[in-house]
Structure formats: C-alpha cells, structure tokens
N, C-alpha and C. Protein backbone atom coordinates (compact mmCIF):
# COMPACT_ATOMS: atom_id res chain seq x y z
N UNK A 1 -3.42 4.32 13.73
CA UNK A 1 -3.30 2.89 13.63
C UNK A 1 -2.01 2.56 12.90
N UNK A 2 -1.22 1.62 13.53
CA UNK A 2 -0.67 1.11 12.83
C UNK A 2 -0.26 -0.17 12.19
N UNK A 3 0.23 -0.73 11.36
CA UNK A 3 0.27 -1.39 10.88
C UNK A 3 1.62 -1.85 10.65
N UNK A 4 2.24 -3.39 10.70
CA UNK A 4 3.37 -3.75 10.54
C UNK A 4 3.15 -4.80 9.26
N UNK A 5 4.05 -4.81 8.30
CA UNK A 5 4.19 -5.66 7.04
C UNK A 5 5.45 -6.30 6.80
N UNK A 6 5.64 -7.42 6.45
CA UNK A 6 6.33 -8.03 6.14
C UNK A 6 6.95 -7.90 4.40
N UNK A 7 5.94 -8.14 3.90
CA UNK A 7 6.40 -7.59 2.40
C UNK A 7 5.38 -7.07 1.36
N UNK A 8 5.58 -6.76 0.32
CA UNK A 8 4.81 -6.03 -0.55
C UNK A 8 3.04 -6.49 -0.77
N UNK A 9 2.93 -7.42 -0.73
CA UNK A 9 1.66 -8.39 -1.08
C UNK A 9 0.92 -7.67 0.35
N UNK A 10 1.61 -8.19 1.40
CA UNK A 10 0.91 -7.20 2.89
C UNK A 10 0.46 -5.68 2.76
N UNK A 11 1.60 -5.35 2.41
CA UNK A 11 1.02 -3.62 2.03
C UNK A 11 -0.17 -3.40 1.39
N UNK A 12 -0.09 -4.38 0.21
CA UNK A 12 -1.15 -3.67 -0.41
C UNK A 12 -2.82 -4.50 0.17
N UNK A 13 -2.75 -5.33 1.06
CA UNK A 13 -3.50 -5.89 1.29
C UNK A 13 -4.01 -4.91 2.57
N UNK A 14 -3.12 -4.40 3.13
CA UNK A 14 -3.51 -3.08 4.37
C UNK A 14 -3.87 -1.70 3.36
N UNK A 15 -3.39 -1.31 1.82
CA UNK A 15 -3.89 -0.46 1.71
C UNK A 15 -5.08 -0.56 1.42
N UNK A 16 -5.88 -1.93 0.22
CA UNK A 16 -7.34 -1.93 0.32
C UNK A 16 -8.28 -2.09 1.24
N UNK A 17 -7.96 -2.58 2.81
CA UNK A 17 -8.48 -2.43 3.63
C UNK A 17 -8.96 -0.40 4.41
N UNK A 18 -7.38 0.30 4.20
CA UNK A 18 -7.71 1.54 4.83
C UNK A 18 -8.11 2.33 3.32
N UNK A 19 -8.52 1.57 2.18
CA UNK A 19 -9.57 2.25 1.09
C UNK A 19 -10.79 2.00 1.28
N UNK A 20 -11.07 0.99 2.32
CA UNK A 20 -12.10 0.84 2.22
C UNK A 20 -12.88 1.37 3.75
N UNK A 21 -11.98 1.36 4.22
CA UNK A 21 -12.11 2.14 5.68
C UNK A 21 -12.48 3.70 5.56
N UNK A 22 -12.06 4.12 4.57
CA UNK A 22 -11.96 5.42 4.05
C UNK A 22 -13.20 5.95 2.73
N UNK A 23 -14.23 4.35 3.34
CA UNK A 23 -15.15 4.57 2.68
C UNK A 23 -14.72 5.04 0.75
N UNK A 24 -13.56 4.59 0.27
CA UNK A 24 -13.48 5.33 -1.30
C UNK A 24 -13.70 3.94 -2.14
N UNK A 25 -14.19 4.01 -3.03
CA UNK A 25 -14.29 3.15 -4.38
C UNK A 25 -12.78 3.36 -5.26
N UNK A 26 -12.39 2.27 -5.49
CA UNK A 26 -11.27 1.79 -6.65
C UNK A 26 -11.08 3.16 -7.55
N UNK A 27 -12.49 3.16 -8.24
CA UNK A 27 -12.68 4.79 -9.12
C UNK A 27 -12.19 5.73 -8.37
N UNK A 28 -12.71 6.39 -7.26
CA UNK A 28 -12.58 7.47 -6.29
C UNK A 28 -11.37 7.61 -6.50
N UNK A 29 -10.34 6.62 -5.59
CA UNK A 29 -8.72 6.41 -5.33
C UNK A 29 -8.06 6.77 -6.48
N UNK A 30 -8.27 6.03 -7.94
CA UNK A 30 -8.01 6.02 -9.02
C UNK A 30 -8.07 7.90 -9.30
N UNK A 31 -9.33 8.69 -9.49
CA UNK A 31 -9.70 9.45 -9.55
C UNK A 31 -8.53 10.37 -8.74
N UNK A 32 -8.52 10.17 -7.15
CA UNK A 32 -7.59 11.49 -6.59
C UNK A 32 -5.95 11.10 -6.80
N UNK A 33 -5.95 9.87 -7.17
CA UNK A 33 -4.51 9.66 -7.12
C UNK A 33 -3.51 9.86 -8.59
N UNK A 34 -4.83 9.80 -9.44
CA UNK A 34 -3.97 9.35 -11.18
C UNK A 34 -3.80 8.36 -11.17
N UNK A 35 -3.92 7.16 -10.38
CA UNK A 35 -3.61 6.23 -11.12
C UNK A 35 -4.72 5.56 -11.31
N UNK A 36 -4.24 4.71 -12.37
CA UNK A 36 -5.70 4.05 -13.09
C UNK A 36 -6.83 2.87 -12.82
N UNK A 37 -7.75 3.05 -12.36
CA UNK A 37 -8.23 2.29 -11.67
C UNK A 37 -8.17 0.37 -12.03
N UNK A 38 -7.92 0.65 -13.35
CA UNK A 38 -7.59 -0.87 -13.71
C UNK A 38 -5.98 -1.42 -12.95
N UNK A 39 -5.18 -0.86 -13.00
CA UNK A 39 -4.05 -1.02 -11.84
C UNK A 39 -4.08 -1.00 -10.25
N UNK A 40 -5.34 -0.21 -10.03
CA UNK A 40 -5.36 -0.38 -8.52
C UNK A 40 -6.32 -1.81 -8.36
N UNK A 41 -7.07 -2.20 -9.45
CA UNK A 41 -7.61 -3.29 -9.49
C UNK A 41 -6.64 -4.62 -9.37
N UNK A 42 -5.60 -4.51 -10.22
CA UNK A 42 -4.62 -5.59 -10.31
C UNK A 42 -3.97 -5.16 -8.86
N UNK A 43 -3.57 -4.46 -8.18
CA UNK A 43 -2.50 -4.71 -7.20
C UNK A 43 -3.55 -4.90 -5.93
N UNK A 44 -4.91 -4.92 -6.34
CA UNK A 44 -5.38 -5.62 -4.86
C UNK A 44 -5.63 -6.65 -4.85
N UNK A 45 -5.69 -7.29 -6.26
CA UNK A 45 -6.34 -8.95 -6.34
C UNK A 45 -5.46 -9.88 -6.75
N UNK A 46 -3.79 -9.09 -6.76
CA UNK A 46 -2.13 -9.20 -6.62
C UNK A 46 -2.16 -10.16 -7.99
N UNK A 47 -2.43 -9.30 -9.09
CA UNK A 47 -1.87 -9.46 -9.93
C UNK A 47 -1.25 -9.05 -11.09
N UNK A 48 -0.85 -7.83 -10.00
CA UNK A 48 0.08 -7.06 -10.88
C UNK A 48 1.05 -6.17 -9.52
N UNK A 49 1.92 -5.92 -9.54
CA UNK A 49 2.69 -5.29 -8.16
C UNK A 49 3.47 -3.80 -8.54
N UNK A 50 2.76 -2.58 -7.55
CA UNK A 50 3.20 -1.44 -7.58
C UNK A 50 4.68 -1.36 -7.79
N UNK A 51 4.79 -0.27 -8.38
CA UNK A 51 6.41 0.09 -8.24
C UNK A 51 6.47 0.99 -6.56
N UNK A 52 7.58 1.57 -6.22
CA UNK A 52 7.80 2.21 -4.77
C UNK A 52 6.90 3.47 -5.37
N UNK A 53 7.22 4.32 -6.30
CA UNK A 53 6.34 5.50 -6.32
C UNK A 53 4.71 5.31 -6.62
N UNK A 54 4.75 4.24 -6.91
CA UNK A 54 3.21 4.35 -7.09
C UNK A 54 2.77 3.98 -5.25
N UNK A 55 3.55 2.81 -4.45
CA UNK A 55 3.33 3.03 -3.29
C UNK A 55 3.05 4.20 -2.27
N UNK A 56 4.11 4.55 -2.98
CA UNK A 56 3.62 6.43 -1.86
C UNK A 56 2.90 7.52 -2.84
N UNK A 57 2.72 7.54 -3.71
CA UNK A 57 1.51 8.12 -3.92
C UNK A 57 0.11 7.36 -3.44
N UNK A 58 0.02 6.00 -3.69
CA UNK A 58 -1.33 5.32 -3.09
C UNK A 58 -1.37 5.41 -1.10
N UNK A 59 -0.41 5.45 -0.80
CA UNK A 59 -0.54 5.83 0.70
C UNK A 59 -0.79 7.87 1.15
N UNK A 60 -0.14 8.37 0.05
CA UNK A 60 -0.26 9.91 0.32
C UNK A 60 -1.98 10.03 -0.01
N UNK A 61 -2.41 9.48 -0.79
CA UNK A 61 -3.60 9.72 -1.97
C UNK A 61 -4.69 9.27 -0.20
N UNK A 62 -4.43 7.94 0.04
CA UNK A 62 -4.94 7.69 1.84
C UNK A 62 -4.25 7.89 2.61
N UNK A 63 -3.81 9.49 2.73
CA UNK A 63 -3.55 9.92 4.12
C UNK A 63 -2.58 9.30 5.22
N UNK A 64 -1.37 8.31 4.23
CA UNK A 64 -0.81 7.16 5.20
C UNK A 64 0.58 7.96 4.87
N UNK A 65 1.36 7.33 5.72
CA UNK A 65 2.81 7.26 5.34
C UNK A 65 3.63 6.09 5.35
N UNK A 66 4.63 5.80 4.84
CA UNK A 66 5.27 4.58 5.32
C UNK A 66 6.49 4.74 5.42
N UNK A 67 6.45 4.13 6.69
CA UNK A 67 7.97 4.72 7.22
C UNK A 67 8.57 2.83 7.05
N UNK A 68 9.93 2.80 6.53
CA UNK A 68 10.74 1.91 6.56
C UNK A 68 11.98 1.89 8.02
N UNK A 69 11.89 0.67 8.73
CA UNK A 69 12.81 0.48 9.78
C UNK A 69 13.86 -0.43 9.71
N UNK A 70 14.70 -0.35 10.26
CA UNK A 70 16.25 -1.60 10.44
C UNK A 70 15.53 -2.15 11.30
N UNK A 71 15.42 -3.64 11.31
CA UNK A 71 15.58 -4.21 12.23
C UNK A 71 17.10 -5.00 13.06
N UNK A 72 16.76 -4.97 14.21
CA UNK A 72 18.27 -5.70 14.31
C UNK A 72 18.33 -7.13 14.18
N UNK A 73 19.39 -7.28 13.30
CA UNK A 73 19.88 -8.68 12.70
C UNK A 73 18.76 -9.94 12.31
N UNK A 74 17.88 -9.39 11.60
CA UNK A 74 16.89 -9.61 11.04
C UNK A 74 17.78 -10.81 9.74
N UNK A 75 16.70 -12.03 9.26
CA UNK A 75 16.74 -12.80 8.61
C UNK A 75 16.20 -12.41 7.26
N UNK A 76 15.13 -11.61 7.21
CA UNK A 76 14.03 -11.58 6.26
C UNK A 76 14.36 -9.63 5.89
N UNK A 77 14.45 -9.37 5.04
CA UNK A 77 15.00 -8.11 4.50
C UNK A 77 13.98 -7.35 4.41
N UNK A 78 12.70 -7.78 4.52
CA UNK A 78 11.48 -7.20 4.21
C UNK A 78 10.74 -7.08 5.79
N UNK A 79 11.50 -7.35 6.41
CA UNK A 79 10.32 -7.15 7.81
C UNK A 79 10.86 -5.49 8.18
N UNK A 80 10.35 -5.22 8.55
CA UNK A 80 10.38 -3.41 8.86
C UNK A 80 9.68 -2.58 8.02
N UNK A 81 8.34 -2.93 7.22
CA UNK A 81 8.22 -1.99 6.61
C UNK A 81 6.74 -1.74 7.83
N UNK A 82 6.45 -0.39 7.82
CA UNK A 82 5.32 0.14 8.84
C UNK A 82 4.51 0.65 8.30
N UNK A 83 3.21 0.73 7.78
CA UNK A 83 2.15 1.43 7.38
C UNK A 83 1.41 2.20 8.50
C-alpha cells in the first residue's frame, strides 16, 4: 500500500493508522522502537512533531519506508513525500 503525503501532520496521521493496522498499542510501538510512548502519544494527537530520525525509526519499527520524490515544478515543497 501506498500512501502519498503532503506534509508532516499527514505522515504521522498514516503512521497511527498502519499502527493500528498492525494491530500494536502506543506501548508495543514505544516498546520495539525506544521511543517513549508519551511522545508517540503527542505526535499522533499533533502535539508535539517528530524530528526526521525519529520518523524513520517509527516507519522501520512498522515495517514502512519512506521514500522522498521531486516533483516537477511543484509549488508546495512538501508534496512528494511517499509512505
């Protein structure tokens, strides 16, 4: 599956969806990833925003990758990101 995002708030709104697809609890994620479940709490209820490494560890941690694309002559600097 994939997934197209526009900007950061999207991402993380596709990653609590494929956490939850993935059947894992906040704890669980928290648990295989290191990071702390009170932070994965804030960046799903966006009020608090990942740095890039915590992004790809929370996509490695669910089995994702994210690949970044150029678009051509794009307005918006943030459209190309692909989950």
């Amino acid at each position: 599956m994939e997934i197209k995002t526009h900007n950061k708030k999207q991402l993380l709104v596709a990653f609590k969806r494929f956490r939850k697809l993935a059947s894992l609890s906040q704890e669980q994620l928290s648990e295989n990833s290191g990071i702390p479940q009170s932070s994965i709490s804030k960046f799903e209820n966006g009020t608090r925003e990942p740095g890039l490494a915590t992004l790809f560890k929370v996509a490695s941690t669910l089995g994702l990758e994210i690949v970044v694309r150029k678009k051509e002559r794009t307005k918006n600097p943030d459209e190309g990101l692909v989950i």
